[in-house]
C-alpha atoms as a PDB file:
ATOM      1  CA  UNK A   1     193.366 -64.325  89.144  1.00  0.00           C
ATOM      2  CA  UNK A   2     196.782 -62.792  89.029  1.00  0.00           C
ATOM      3  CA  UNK A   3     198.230 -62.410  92.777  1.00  0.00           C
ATOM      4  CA  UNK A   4     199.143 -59.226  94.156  1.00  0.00           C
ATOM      5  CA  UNK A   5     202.380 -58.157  94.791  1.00  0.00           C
ATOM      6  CA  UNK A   6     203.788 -57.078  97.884  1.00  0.00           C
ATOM      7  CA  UNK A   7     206.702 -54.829  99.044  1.00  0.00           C
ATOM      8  CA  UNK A   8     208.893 -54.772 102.116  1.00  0.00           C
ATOM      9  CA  UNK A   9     210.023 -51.297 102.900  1.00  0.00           C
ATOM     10  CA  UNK A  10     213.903 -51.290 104.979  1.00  0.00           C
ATOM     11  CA  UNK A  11     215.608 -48.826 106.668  1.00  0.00           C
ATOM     12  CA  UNK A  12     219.227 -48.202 105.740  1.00  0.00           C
ATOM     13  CA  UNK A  13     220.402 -50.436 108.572  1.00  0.00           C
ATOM     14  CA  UNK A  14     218.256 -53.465 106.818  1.00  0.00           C
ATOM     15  CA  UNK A  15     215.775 -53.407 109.862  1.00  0.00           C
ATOM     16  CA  UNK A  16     212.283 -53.259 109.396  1.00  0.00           C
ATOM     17  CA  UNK A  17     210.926 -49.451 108.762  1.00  0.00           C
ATOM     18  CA  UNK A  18     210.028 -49.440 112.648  1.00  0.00           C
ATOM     19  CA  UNK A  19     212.858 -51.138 113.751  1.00  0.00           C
ATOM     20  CA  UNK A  20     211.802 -54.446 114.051  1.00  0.00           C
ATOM     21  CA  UNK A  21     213.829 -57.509 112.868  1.00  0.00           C
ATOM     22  CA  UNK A  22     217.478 -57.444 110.718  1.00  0.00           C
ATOM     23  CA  UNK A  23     217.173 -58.633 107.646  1.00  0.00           C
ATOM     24  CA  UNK A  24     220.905 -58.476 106.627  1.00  0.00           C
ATOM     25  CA  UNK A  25     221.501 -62.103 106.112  1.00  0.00           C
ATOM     26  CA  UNK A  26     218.447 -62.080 104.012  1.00  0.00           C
ATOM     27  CA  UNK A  27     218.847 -60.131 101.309  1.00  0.00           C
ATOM     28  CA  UNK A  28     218.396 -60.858  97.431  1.00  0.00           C
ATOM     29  CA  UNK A  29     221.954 -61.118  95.717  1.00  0.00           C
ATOM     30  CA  UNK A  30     221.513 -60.176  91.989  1.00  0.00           C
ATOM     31  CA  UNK A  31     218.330 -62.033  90.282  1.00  0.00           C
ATOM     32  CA  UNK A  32     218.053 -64.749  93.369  1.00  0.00           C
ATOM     33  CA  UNK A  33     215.909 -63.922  96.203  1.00  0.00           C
ATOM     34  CA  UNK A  34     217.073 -63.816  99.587  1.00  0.00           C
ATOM     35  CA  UNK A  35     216.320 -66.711 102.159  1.00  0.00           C
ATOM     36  CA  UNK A  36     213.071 -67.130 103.515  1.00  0.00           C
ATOM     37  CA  UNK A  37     212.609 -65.764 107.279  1.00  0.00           C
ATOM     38  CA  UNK A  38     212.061 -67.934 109.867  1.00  0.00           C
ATOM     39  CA  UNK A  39     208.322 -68.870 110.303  1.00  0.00           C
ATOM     40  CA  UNK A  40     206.202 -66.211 113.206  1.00  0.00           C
ATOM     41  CA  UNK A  41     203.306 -68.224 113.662  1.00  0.00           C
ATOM     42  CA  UNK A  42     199.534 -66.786 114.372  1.00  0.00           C
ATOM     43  CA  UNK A  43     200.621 -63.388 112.670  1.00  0.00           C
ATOM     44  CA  UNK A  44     198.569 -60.056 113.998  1.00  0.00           C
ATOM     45  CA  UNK A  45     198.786 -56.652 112.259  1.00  0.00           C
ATOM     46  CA  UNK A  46     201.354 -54.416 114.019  1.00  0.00           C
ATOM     47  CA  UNK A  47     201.656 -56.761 116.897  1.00  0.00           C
ATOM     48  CA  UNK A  48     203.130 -60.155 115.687  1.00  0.00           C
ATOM     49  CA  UNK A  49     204.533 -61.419 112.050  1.00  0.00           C
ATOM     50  CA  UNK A  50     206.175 -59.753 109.389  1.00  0.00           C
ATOM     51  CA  UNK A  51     204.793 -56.767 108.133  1.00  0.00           C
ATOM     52  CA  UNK A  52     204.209 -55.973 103.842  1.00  0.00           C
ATOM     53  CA  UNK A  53     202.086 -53.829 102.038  1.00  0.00           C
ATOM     54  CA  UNK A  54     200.314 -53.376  98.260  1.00  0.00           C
ATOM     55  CA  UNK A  55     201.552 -50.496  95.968  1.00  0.00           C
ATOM     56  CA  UNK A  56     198.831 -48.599  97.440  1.00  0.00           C
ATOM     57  CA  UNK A  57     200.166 -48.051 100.376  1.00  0.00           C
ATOM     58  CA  UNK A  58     204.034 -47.670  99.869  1.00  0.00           C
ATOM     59  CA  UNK A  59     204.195 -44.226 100.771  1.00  0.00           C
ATOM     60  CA  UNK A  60     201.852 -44.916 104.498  1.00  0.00           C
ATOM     61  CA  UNK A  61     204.957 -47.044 105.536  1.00  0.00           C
ATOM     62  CA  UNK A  62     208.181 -45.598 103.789  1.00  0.00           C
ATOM     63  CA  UNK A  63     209.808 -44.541 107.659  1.00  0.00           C
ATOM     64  CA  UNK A  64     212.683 -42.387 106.366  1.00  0.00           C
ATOM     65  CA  UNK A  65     215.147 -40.908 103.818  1.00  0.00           C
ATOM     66  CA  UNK A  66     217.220 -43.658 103.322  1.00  0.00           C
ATOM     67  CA  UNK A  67     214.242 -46.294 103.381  1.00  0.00           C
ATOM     68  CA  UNK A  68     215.031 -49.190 100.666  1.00  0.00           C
ATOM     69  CA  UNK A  69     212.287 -50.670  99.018  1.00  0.00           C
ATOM     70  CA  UNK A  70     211.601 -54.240  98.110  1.00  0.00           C
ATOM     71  CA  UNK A  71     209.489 -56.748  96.500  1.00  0.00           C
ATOM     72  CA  UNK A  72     208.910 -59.277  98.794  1.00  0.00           C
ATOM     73  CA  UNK A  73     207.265 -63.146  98.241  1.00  0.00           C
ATOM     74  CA  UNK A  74     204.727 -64.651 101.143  1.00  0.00           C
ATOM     75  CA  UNK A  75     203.369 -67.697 102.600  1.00  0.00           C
ATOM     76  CA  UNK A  76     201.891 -69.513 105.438  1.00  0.00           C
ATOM     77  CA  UNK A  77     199.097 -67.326 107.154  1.00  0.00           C
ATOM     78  CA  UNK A  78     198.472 -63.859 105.892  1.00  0.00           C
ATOM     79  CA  UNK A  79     195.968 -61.418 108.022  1.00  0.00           C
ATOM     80  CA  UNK A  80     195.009 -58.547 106.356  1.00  0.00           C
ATOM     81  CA  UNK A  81     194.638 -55.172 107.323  1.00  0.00           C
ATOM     82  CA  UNK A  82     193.629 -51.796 105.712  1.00  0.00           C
ATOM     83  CA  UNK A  83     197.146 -50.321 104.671  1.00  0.00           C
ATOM     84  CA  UNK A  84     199.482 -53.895 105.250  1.00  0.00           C
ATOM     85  CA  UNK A  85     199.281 -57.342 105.969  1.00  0.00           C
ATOM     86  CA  UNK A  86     200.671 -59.794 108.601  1.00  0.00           C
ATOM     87  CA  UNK A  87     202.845 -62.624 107.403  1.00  0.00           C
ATOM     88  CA  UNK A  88     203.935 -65.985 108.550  1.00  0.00           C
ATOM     89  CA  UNK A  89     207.004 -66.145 106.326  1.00  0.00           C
ATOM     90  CA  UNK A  90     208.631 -64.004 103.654  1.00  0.00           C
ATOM     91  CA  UNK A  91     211.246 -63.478 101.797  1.00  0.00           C
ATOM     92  CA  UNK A  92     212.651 -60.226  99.597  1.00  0.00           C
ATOM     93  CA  UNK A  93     212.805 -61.104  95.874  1.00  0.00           C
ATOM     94  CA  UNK A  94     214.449 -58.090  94.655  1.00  0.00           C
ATOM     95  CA  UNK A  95     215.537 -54.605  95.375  1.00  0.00           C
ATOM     96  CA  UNK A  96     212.939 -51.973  93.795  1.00  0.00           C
ATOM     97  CA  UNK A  97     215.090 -48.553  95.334  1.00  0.00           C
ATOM     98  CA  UNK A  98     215.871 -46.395  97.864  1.00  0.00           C
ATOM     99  CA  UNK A  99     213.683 -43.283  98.693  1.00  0.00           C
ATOM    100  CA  UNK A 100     216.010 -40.498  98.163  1.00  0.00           C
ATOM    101  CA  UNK A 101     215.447 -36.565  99.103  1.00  0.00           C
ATOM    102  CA  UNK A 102     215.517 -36.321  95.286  1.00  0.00           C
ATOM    103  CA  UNK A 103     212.621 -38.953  94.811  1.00  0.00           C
ATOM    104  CA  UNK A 104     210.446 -37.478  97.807  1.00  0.00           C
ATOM    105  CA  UNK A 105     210.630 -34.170  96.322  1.00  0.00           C
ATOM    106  CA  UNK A 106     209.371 -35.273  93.073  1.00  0.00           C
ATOM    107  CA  UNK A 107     206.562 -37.304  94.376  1.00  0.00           C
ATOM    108  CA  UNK A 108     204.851 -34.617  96.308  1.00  0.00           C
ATOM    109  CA  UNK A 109     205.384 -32.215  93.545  1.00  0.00           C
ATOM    110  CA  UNK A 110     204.163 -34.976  91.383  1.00  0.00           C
ATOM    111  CA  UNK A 111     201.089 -35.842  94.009  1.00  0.00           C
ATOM    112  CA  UNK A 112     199.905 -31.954  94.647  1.00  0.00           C
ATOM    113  CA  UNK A 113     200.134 -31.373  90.526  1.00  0.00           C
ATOM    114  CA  UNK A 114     197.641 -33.675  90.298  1.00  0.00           C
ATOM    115  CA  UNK A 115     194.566 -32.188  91.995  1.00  0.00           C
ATOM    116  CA  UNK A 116     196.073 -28.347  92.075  1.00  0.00           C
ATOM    117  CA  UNK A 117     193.012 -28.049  89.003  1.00  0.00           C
ATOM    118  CA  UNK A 118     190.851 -28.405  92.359  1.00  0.00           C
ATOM    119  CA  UNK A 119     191.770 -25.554  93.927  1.00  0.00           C
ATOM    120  CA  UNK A 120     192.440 -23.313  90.683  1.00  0.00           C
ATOM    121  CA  UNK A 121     188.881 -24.026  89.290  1.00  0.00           C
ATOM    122  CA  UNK A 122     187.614 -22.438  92.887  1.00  0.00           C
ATOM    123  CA  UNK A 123     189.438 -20.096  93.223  1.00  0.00           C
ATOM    124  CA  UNK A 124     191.074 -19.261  89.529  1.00  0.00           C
ATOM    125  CA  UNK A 125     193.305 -16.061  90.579  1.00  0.00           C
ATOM    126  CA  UNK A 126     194.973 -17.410  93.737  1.00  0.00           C
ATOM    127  CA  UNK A 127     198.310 -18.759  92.379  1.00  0.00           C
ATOM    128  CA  UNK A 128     200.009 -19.357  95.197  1.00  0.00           C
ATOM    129  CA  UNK A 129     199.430 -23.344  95.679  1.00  0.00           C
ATOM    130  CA  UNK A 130     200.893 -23.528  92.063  1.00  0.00           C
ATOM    131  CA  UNK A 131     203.645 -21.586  92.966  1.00  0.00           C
ATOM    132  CA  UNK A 132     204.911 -24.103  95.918  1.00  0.00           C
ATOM    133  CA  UNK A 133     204.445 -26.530  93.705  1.00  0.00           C
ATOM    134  CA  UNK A 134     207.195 -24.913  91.209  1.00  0.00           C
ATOM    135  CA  UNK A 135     209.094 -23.774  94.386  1.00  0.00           C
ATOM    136  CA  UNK A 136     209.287 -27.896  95.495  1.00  0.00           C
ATOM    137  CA  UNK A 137     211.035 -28.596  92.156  1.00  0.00           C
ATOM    138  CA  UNK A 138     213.155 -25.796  92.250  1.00  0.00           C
ATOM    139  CA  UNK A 139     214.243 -26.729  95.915  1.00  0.00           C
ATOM    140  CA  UNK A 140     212.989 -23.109  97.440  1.00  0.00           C
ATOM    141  CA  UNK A 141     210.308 -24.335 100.775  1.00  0.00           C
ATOM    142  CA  UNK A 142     209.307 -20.592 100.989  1.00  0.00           C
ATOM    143  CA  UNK A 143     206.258 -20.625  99.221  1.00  0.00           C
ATOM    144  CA  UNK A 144     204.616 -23.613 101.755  1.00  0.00           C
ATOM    145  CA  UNK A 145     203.490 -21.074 103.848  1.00  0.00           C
ATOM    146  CA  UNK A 146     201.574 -18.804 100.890  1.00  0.00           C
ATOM    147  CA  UNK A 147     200.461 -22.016 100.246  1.00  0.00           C
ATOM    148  CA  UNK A 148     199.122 -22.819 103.870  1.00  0.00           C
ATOM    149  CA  UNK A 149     197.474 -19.680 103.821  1.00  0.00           C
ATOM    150  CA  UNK A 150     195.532 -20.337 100.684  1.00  0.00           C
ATOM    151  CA  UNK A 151     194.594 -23.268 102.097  1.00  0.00           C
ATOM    152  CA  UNK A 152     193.263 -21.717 105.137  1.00  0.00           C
ATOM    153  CA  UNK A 153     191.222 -19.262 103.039  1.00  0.00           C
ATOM    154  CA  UNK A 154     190.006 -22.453 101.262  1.00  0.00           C
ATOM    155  CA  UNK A 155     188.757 -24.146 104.647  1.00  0.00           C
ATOM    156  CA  UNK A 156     186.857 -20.847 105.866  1.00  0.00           C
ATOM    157  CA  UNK A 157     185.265 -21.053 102.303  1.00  0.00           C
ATOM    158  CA  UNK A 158     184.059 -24.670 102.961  1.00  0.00           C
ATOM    159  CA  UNK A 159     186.097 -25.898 100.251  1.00  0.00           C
ATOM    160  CA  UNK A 160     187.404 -28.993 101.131  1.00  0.00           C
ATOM    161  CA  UNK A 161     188.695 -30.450  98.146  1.00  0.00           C
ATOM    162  CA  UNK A 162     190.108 -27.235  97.316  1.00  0.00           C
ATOM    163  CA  UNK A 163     192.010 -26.875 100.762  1.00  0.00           C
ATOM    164  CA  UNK A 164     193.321 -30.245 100.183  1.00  0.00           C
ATOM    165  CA  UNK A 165     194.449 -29.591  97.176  1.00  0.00           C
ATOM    166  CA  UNK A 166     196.085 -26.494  98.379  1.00  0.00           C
ATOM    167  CA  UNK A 167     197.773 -28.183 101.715  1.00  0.00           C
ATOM    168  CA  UNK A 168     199.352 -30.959  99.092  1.00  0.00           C
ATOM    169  CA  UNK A 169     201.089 -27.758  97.223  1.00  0.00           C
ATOM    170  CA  UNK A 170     202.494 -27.042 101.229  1.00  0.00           C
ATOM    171  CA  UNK A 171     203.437 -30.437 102.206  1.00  0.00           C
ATOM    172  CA  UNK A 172     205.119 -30.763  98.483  1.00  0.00           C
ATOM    173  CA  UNK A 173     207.074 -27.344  99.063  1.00  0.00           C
ATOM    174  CA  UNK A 174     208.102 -28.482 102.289  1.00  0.00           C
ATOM    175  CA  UNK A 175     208.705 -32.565 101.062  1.00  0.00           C
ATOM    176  CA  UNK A 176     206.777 -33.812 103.467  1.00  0.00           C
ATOM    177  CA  UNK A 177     203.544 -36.021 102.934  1.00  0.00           C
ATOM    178  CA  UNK A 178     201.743 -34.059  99.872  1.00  0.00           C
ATOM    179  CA  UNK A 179     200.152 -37.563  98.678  1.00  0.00           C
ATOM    180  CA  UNK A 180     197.560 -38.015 101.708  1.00  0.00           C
ATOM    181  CA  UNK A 181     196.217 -34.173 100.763  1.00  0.00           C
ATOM    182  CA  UNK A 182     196.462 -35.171  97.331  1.00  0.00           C
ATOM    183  CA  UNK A 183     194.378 -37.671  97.975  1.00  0.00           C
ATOM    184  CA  UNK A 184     191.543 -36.336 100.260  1.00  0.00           C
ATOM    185  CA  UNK A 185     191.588 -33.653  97.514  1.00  0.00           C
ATOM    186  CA  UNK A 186     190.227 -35.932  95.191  1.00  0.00           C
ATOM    187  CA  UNK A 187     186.777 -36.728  96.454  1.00  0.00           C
ATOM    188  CA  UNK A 188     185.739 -37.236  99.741  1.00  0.00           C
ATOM    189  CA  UNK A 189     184.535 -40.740  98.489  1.00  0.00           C
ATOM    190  CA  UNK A 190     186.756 -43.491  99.426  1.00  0.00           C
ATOM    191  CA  UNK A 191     186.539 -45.025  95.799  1.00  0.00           C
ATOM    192  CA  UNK A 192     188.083 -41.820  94.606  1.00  0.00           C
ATOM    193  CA  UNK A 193     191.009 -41.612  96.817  1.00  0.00           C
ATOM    194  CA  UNK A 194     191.802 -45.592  96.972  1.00  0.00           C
ATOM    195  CA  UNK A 195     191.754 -44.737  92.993  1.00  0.00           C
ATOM    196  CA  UNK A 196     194.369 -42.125  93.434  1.00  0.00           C
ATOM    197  CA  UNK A 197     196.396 -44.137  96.178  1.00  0.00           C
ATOM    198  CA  UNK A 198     196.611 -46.904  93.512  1.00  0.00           C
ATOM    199  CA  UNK A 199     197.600 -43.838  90.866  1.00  0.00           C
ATOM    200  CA  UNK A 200     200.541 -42.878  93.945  1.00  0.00           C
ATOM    201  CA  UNK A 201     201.747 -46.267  94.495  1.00  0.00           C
ATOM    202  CA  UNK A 202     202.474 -47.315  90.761  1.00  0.00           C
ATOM    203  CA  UNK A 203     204.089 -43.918  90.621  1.00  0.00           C
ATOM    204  CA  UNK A 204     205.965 -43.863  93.210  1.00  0.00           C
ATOM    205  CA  UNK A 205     207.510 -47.618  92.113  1.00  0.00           C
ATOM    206  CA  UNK A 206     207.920 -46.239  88.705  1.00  0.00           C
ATOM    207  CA  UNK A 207     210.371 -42.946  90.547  1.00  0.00           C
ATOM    208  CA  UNK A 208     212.437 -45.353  92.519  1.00  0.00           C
ATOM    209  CA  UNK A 209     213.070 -47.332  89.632  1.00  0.00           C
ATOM    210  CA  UNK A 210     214.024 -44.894  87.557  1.00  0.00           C
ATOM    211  CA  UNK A 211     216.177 -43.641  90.305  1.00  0.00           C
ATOM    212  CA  UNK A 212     217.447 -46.935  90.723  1.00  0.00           C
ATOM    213  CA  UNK A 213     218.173 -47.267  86.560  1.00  0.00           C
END
């Protein structure tokens, strides 16, 4: 069984994305990994050890423009949680990229595009969720709030996945968090959105790298 692979989100100042812990003097240099951390012993999710997540959850811990994301290698103890895990030890392997305004932008344009078919099958001549979709890539945040609005009308016509699906086209417009709408709007099943979480982690890796490139 192949073992997962975690990632260590930093802020620009090489702290941890809640500002916990330097990790300056531990950074990879080219293709060798940086030193292991000294060993916290017993770690406890969000209280003691350091803190890594899956793909899945990259974007539930990314802190800030400016974040820097890394692969990062474990051992000792490891207590898992629902969105990260608790570590004994690490150390960062290598240097994925840094979440730029550029990158956001494009991931919550990316995220909403997804499950905007949602909201158009229910309500086919409402356009403007699609339209702050197209706004987010052109840089315009204007059309959020048509987009809110068709959202709203959504909610008071008990059409939850729709709404979603129309609040991701807001969040994307405005560059915030479009990915958790995105994926509520998928099915209210929690198969179905740790499906599309998975879907927003590998393509979120695959936007920093390119970034990166």
């Amino acid at each position: 069984m192949t073992a997962p692979t975690y990632y260590k989100w930093l802020t620009p100042e090489n702290r941890g994305t809640y500002g916990h812990g330097d990790y300056t003097d531990h950074l990879p240099h080219g293709r060798r990994p940086g030193k292991w951390l000294p060993a916290i012993t017993d770690p406890e999710t969000c209280r003691r050890g350091y803190h890594v997540v899956t793909a899945a959850h990259l974007r539930e811990h990314w802190g800030r423009i400016g974040s820097v994301l890394y692969v990062a290698e474990a051992r000792g103890e490891i207590v898992t949680d629902t969105d990260k895990l608790a570590c004994e030890q690490i150390r960062l392997v290598n240097r994925v990229g840094t979440l730029t305004q550029d990158v956001l932008v494009t991931f919550a344009a990316d995220c909403a595009a997804r499950v905007l078919p949602l909201f158009e099958a229910r309500f086919p001549d409402d356009d403007r969720p699609r339209k702050a979709i197209e706004a987010a890539r052109s840089g315009d945040a204007d059309a959020a709030y048509a987009a809110y609005a068709a959202a709203d009308a959504a909610r008071a016509a008990y059409a939850a996945n729709a709404a979603y699906a129309a609040y991701a086209a807001a969040y994307a417009a405005r560059a915030a968090d479009a990915a958790v709408y995105a994926a509520r709007a998928v099915d209210a099943a929690y198969a179905a959105r740790a499906k599309e979480s998975a879907w927003q982690g590998r393509h979120l890796l695959a936007l920093l790298r390119k970034d990166a490139s």
